[in-house]
PDB file of N, CA and C in Angstrom:
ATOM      1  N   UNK A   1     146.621 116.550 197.051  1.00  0.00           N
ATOM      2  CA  UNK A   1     146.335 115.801 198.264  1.00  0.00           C
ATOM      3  C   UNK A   1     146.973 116.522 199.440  1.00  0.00           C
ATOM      4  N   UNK A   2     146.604 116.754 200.576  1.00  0.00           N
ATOM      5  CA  UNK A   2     147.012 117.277 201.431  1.00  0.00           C
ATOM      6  C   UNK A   2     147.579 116.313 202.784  1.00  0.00           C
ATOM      7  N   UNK A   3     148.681 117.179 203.350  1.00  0.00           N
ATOM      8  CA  UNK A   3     149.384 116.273 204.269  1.00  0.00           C
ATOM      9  C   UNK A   3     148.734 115.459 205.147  1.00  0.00           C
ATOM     10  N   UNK A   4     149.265 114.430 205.335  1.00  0.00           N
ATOM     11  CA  UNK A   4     148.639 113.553 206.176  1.00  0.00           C
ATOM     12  C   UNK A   4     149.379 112.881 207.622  1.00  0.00           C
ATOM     13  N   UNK A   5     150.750 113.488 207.367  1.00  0.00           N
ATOM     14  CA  UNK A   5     152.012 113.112 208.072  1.00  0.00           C
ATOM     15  C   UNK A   5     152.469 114.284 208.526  1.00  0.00           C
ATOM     16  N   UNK A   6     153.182 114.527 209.144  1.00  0.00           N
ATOM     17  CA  UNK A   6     154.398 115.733 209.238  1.00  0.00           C
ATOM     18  C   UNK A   6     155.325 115.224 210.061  1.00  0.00           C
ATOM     19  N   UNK A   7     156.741 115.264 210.005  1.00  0.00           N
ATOM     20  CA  UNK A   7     157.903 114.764 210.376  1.00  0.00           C
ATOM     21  C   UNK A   7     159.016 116.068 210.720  1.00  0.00           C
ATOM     22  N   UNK A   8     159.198 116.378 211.923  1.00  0.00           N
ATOM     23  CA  UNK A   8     160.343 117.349 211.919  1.00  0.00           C
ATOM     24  C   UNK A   8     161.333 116.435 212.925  1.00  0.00           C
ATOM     25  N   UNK A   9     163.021 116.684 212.945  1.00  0.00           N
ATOM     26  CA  UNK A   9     163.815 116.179 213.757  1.00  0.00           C
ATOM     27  C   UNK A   9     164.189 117.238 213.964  1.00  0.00           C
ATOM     28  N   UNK A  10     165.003 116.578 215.317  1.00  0.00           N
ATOM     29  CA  UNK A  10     165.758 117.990 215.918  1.00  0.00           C
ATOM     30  C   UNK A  10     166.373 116.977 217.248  1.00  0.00           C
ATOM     31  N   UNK A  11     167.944 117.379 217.251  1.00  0.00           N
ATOM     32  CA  UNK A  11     168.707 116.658 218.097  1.00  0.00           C
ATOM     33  C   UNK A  11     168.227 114.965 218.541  1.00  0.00           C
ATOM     34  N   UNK A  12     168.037 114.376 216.971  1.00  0.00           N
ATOM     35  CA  UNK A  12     168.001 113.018 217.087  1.00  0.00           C
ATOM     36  C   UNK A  12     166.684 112.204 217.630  1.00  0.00           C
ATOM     37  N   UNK A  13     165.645 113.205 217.583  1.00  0.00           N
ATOM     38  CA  UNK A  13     164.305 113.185 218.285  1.00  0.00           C
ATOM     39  C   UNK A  13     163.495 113.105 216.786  1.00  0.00           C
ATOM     40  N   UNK A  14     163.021 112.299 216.216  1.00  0.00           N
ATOM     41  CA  UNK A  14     161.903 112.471 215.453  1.00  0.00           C
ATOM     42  C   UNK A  14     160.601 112.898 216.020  1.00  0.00           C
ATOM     43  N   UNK A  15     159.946 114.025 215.706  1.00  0.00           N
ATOM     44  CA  UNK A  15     158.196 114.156 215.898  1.00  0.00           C
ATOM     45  C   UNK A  15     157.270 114.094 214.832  1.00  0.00           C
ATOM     46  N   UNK A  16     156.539 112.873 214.982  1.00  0.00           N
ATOM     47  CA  UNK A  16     155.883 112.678 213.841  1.00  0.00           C
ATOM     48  C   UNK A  16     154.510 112.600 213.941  1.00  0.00           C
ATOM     49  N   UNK A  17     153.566 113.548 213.617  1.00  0.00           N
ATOM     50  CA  UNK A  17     152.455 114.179 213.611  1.00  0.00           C
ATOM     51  C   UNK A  17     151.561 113.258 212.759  1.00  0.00           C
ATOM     52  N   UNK A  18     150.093 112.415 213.339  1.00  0.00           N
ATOM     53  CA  UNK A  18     149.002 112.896 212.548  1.00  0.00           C
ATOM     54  C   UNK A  18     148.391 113.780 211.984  1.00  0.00           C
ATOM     55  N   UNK A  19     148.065 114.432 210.967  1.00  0.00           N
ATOM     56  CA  UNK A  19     147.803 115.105 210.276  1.00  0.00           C
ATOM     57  C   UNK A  19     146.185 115.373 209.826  1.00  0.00           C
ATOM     58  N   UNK A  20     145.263 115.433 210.981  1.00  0.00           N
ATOM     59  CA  UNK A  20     143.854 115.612 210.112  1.00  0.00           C
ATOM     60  C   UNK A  20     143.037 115.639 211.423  1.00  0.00           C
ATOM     61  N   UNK A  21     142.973 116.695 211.862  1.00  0.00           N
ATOM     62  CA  UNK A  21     142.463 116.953 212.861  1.00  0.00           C
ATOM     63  C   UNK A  21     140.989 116.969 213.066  1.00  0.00           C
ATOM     64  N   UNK A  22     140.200 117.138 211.792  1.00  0.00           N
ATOM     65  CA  UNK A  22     139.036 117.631 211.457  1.00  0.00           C
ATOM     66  C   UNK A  22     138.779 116.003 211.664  1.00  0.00           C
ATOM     67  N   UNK A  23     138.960 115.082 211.698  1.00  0.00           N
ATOM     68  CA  UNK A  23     138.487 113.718 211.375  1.00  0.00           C
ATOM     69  C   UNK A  23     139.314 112.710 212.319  1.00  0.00           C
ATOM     70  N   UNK A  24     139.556 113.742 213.429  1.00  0.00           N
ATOM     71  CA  UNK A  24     140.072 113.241 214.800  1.00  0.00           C
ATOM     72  C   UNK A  24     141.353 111.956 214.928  1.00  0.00           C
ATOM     73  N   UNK A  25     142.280 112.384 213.516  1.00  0.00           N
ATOM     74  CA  UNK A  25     143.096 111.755 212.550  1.00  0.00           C
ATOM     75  C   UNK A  25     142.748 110.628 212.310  1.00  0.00           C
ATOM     76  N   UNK A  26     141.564 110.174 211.956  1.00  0.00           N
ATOM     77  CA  UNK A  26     141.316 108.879 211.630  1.00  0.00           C
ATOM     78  C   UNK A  26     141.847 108.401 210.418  1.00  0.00           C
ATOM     79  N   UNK A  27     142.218 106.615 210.792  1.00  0.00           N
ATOM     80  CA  UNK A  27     143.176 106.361 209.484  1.00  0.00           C
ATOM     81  C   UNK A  27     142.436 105.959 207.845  1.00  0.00           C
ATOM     82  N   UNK A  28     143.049 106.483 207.378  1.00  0.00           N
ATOM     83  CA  UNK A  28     142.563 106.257 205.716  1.00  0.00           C
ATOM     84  C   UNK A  28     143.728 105.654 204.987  1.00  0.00           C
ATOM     85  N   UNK A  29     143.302 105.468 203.628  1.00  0.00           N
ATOM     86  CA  UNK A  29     144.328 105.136 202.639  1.00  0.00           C
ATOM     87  C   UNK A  29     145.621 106.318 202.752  1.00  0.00           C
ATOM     88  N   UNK A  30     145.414 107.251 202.879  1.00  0.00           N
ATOM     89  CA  UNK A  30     146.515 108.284 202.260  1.00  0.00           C
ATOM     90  C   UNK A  30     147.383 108.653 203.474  1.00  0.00           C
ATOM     91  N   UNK A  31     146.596 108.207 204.384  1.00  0.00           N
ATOM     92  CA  UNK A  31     146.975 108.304 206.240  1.00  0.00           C
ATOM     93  C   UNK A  31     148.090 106.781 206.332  1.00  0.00           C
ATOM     94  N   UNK A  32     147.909 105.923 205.597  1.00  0.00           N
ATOM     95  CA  UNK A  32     148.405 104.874 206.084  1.00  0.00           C
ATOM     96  C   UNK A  32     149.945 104.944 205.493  1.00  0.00           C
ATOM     97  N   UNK A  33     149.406 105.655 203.590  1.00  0.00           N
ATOM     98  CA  UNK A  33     150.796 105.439 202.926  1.00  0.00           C
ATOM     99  C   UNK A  33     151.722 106.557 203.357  1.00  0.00           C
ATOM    100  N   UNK A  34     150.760 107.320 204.104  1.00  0.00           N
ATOM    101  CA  UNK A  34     151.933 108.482 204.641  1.00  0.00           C
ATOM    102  C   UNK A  34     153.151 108.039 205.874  1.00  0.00           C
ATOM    103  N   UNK A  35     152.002 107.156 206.356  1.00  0.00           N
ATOM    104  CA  UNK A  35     152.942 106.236 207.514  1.00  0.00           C
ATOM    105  C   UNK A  35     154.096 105.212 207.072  1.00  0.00           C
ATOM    106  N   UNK A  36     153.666 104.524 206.104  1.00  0.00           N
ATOM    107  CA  UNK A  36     154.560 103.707 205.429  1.00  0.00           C
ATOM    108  C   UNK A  36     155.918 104.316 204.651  1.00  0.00           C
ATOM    109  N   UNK A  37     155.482 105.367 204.084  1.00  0.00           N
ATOM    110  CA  UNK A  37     156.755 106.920 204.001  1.00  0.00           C
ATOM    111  C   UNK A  37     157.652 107.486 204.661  1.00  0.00           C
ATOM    112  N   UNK A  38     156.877 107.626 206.007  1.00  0.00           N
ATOM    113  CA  UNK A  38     157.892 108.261 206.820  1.00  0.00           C
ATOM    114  C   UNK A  38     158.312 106.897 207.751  1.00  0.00           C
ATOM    115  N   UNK A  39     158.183 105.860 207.685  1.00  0.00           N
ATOM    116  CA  UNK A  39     158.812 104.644 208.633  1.00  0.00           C
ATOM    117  C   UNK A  39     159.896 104.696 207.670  1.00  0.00           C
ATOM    118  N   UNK A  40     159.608 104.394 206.260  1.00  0.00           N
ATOM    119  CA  UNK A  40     160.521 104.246 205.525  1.00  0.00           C
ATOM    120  C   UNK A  40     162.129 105.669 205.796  1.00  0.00           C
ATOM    121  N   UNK A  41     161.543 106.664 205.403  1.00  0.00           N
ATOM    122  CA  UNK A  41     162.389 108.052 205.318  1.00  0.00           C
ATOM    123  C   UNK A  41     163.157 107.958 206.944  1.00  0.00           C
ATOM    124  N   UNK A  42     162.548 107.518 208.065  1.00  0.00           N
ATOM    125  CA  UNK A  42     162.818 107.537 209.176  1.00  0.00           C
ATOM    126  C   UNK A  42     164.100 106.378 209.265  1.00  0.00           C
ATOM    127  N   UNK A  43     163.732 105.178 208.717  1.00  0.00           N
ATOM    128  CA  UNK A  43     164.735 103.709 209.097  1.00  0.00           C
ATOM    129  C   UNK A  43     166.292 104.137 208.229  1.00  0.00           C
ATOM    130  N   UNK A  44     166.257 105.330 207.779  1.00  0.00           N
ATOM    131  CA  UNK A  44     167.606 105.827 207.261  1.00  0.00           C
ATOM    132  C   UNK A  44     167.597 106.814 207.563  1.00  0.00           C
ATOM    133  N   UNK A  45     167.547 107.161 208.340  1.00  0.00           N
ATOM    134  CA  UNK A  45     168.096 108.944 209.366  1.00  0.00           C
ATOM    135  C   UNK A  45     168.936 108.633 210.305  1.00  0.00           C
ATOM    136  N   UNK A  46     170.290 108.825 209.655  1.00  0.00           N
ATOM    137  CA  UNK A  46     171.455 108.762 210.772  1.00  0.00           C
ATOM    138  C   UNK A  46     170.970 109.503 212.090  1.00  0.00           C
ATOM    139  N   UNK A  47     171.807 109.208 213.013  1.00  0.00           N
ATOM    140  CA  UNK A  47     171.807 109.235 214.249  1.00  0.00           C
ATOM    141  C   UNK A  47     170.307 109.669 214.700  1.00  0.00           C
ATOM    142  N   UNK A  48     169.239 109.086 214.596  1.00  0.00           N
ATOM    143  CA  UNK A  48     167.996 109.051 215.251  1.00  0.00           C
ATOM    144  C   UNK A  48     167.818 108.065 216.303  1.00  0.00           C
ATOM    145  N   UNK A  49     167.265 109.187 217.561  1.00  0.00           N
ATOM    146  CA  UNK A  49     167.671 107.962 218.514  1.00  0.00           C
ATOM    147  C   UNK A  49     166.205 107.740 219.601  1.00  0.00           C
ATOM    148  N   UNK A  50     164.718 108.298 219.006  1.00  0.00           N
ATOM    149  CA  UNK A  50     163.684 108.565 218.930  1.00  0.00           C
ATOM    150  C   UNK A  50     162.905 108.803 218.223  1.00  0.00           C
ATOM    151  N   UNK A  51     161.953 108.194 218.254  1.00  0.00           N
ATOM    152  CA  UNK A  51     160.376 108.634 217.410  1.00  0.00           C
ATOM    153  C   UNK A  51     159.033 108.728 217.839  1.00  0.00           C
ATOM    154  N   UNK A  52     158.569 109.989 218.198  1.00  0.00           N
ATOM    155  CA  UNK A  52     157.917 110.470 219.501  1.00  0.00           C
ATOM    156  C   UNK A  52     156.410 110.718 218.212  1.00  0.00           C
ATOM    157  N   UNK A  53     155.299 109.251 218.196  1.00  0.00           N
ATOM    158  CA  UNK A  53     154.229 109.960 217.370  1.00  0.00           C
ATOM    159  C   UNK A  53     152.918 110.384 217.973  1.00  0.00           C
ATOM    160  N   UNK A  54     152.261 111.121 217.361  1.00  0.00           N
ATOM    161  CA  UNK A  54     151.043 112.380 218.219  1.00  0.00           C
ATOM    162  C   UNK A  54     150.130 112.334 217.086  1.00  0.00           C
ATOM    163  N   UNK A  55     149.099 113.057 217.400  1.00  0.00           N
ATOM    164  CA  UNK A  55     148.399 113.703 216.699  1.00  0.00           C
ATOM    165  C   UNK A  55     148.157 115.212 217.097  1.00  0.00           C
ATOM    166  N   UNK A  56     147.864 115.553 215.336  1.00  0.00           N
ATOM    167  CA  UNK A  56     147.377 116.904 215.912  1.00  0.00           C
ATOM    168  C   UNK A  56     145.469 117.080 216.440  1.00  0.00           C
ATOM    169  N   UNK A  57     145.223 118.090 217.211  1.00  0.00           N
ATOM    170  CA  UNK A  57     144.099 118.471 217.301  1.00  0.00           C
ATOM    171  C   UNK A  57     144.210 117.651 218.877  1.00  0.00           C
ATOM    172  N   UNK A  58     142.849 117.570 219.188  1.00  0.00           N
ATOM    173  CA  UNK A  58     142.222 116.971 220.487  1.00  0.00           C
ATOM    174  C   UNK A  58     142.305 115.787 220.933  1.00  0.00           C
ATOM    175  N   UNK A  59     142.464 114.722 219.684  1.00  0.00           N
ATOM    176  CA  UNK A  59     142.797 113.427 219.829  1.00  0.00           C
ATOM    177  C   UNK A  59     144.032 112.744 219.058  1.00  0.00           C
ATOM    178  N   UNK A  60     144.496 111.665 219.554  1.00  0.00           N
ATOM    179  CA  UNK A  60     145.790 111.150 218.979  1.00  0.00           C
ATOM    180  C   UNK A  60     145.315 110.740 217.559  1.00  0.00           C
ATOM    181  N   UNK A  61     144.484 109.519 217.958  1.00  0.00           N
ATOM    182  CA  UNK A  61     143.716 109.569 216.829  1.00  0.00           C
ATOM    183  C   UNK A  61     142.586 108.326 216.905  1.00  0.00           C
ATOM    184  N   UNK A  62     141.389 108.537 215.893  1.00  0.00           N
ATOM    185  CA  UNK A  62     140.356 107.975 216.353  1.00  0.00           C
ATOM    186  C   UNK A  62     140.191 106.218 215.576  1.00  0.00           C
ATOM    187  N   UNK A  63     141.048 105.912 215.239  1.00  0.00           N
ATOM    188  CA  UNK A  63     141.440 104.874 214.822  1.00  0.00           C
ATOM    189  C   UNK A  63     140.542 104.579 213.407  1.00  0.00           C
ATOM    190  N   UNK A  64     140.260 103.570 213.048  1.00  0.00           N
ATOM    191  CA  UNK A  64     140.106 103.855 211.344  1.00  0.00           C
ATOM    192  C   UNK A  64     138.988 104.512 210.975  1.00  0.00           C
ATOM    193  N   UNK A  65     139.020 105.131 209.800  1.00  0.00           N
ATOM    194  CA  UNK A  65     137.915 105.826 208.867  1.00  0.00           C
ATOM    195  C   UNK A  65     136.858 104.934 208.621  1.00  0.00           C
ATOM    196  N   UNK A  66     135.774 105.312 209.392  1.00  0.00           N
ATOM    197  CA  UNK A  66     134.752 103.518 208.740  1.00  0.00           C
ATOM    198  C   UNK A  66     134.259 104.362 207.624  1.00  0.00           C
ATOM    199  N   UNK A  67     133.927 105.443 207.551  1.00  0.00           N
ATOM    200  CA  UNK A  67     133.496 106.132 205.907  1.00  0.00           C
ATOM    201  C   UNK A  67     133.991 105.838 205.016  1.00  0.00           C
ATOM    202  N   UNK A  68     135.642 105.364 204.843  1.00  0.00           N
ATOM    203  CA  UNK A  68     135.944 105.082 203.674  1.00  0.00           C
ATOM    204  C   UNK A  68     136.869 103.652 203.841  1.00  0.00           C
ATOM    205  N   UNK A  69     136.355 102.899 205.276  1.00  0.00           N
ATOM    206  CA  UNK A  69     136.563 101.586 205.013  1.00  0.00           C
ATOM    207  C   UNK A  69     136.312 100.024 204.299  1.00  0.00           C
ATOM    208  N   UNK A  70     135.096 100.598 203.444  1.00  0.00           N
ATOM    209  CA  UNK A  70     135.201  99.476 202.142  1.00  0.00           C
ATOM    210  C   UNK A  70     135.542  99.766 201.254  1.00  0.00           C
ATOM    211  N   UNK A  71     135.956 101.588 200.921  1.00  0.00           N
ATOM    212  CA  UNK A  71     136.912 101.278 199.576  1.00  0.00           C
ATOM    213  C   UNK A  71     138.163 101.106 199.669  1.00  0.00           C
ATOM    214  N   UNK A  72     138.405 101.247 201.225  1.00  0.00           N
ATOM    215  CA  UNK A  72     139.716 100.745 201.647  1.00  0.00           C
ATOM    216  C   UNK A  72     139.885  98.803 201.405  1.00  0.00           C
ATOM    217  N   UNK A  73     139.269  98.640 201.826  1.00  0.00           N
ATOM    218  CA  UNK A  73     139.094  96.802 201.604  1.00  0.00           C
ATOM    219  C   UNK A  73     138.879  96.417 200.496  1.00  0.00           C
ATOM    220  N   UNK A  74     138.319  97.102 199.376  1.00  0.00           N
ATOM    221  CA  UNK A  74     138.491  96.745 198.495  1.00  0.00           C
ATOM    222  C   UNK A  74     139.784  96.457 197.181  1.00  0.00           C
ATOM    223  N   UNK A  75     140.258  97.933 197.872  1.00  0.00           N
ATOM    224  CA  UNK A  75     141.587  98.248 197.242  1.00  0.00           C
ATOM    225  C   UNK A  75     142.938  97.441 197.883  1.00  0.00           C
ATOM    226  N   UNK A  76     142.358  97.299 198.995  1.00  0.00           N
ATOM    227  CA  UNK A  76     143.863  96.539 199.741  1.00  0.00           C
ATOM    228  C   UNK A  76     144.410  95.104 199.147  1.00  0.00           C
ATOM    229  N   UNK A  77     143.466  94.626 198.665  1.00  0.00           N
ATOM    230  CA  UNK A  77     143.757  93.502 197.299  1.00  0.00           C
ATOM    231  C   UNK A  77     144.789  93.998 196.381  1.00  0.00           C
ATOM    232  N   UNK A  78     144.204  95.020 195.618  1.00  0.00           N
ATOM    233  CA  UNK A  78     144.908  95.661 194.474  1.00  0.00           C
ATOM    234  C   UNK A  78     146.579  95.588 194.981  1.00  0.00           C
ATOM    235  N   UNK A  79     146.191  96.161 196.521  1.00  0.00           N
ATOM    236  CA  UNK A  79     147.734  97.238 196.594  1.00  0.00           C
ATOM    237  C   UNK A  79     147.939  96.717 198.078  1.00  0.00           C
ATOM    238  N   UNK A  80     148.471  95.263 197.975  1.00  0.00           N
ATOM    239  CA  UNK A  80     148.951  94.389 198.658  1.00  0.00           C
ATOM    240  C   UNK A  80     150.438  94.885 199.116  1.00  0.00           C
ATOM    241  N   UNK A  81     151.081  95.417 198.682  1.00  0.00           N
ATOM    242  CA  UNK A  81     152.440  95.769 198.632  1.00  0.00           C
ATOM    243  C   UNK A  81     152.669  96.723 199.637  1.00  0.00           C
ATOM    244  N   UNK A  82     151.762  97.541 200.333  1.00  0.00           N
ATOM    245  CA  UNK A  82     151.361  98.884 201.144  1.00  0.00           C
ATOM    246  C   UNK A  82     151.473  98.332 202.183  1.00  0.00           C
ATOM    247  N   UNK A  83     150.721  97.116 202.572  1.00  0.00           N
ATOM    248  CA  UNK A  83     150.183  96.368 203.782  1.00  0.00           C
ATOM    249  C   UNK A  83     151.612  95.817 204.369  1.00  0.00           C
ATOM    250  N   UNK A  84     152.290  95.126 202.854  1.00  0.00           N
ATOM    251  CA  UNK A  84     153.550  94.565 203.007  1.00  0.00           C
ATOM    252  C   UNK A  84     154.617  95.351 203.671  1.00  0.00           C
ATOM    253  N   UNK A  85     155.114  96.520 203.081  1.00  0.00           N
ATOM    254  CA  UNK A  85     156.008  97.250 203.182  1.00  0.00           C
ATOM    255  C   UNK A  85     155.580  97.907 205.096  1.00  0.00           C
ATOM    256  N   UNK A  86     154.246  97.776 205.184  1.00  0.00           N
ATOM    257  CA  UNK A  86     154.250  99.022 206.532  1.00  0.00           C
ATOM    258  C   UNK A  86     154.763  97.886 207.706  1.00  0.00           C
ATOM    259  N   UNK A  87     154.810  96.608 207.237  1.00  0.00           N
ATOM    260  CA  UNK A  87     155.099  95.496 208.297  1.00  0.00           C
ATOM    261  C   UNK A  87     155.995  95.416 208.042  1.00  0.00           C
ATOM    262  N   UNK A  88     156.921  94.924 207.169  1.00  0.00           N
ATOM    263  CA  UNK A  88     158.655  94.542 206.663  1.00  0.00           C
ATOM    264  C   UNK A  88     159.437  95.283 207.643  1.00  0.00           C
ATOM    265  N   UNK A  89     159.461  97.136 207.461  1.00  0.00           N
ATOM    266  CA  UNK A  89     160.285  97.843 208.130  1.00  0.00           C
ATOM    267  C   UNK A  89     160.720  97.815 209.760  1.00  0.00           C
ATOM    268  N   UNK A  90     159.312  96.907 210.439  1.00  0.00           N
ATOM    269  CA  UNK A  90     160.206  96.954 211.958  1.00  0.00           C
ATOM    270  C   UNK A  90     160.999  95.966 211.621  1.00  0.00           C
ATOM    271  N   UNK A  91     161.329  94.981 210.651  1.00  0.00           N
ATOM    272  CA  UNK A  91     162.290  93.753 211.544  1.00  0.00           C
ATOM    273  C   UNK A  91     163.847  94.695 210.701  1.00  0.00           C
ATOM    274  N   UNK A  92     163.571  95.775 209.790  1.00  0.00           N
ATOM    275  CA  UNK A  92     164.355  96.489 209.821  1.00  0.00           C
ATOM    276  C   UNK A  92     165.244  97.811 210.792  1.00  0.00           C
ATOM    277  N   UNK A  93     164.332  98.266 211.860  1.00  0.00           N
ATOM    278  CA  UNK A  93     164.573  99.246 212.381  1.00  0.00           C
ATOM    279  C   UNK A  93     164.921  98.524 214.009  1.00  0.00           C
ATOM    280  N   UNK A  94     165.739  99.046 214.796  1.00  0.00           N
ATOM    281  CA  UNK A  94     166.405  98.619 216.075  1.00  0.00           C
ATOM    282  C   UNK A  94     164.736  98.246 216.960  1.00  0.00           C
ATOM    283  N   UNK A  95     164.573  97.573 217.897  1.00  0.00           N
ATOM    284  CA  UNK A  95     163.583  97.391 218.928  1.00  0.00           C
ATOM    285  C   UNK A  95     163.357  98.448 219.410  1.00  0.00           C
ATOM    286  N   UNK A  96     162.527  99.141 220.014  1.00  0.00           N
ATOM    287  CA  UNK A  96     162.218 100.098 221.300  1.00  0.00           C
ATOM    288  C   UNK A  96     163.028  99.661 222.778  1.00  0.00           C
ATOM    289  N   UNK A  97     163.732 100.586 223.774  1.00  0.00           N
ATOM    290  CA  UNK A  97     163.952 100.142 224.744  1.00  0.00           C
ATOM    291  C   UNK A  97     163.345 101.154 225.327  1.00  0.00           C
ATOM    292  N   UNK A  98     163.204 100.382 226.654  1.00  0.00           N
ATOM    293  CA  UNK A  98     162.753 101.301 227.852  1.00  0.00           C
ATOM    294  C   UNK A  98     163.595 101.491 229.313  1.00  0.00           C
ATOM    295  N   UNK A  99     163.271 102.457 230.016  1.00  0.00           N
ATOM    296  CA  UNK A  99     164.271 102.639 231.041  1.00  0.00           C
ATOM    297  C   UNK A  99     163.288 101.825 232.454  1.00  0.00           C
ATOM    298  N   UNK A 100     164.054 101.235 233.283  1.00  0.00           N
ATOM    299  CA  UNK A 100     163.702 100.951 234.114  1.00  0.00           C
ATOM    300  C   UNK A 100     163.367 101.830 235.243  1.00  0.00           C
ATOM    301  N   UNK A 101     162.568 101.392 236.140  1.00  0.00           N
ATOM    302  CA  UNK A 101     161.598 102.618 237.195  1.00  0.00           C
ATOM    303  C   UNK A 101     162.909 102.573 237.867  1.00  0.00           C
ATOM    304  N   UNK A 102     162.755 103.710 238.887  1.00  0.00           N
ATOM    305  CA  UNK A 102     164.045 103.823 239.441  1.00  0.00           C
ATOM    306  C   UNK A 102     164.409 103.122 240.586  1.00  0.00           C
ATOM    307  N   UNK A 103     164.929 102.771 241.285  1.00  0.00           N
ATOM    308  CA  UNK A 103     165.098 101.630 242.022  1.00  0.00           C
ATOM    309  C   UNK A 103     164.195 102.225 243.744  1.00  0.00           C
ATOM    310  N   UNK A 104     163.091 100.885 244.250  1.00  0.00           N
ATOM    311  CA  UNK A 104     161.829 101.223 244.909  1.00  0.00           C
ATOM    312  C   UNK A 104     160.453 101.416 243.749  1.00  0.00           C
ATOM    313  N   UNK A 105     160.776 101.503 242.531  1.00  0.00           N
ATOM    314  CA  UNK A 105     159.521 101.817 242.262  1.00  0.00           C
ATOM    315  C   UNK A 105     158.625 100.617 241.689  1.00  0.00           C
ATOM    316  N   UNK A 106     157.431 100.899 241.380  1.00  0.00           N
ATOM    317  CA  UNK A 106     156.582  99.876 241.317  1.00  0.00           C
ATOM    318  C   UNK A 106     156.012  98.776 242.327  1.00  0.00           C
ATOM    319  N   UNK A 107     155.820  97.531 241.494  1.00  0.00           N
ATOM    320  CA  UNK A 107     155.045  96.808 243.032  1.00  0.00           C
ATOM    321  C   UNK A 107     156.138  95.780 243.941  1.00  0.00           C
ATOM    322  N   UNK A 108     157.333  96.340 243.404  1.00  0.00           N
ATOM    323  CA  UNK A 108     158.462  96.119 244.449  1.00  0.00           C
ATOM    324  C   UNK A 108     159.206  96.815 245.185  1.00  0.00           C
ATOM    325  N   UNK A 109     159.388  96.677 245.875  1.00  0.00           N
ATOM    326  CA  UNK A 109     160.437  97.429 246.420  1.00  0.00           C
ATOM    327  C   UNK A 109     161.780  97.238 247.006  1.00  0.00           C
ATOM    328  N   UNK A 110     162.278  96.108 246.386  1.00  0.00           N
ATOM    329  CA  UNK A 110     163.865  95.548 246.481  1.00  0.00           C
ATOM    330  C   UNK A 110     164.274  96.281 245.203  1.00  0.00           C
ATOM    331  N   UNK A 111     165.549  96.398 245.209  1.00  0.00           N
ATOM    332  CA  UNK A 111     166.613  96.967 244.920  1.00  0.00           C
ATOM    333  C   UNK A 111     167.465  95.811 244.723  1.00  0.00           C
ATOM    334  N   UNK A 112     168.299  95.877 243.331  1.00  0.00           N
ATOM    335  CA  UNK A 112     168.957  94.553 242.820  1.00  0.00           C
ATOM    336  C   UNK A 112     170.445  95.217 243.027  1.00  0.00           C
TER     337      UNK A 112
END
């Protein structure tokens, strides 16, 4: 089976790559458990203090595979546990924060 993920860190920055460019990374079964892998491999990487995800090729990605979305539905019965696990891990992993615009920006312009 060929990659479907790719994960490199470097100074606390995860980059984590779609993997299938030819199919404008659209998601599949092997696309999903790759995701569920690296959330997992990721929610125990000391000092990670980012997770920056992309795709490769032209598009991020083209959102699901309808070619192989009924043997996906069919199977997602079977392998209930996939669906489970890719949801469980955020109430495991810290929230996202964001930085605030810098003071003037947006559709205000007071300053606190």
């Amino acid at each position: 089976m060929e990659e479907r993920v790719s994960i490199s860190i470097s100074e606390g920055v995860a980059d984590v790559r779609l993997v299938r460019a030819d199919k404008m990374n659209a998601l599949d079964q092997p696309m999903f458990e790759a995701l569920v892998a690296a959330t997992e491999r990721l929610s125990r990487e000391k000092g990670l203090r980012a997770v920056v995800l992309s795709g490769e090729g032209r598009a991020f990605c083209a959102g699901l595979d309808m070619g192989r979305f009924a043997a996906m539905k069919e199977r997602a019965a079977t392998e209930f546990r996939v669906a489970k696990i890719a949801i469980s891990p955020s109430a495991r992993m810290a929230r996202p924060t964001f930085r605030k615009p810098p003071c003037g920006g947006g559709a205000s312009s007071r300053c606190p």
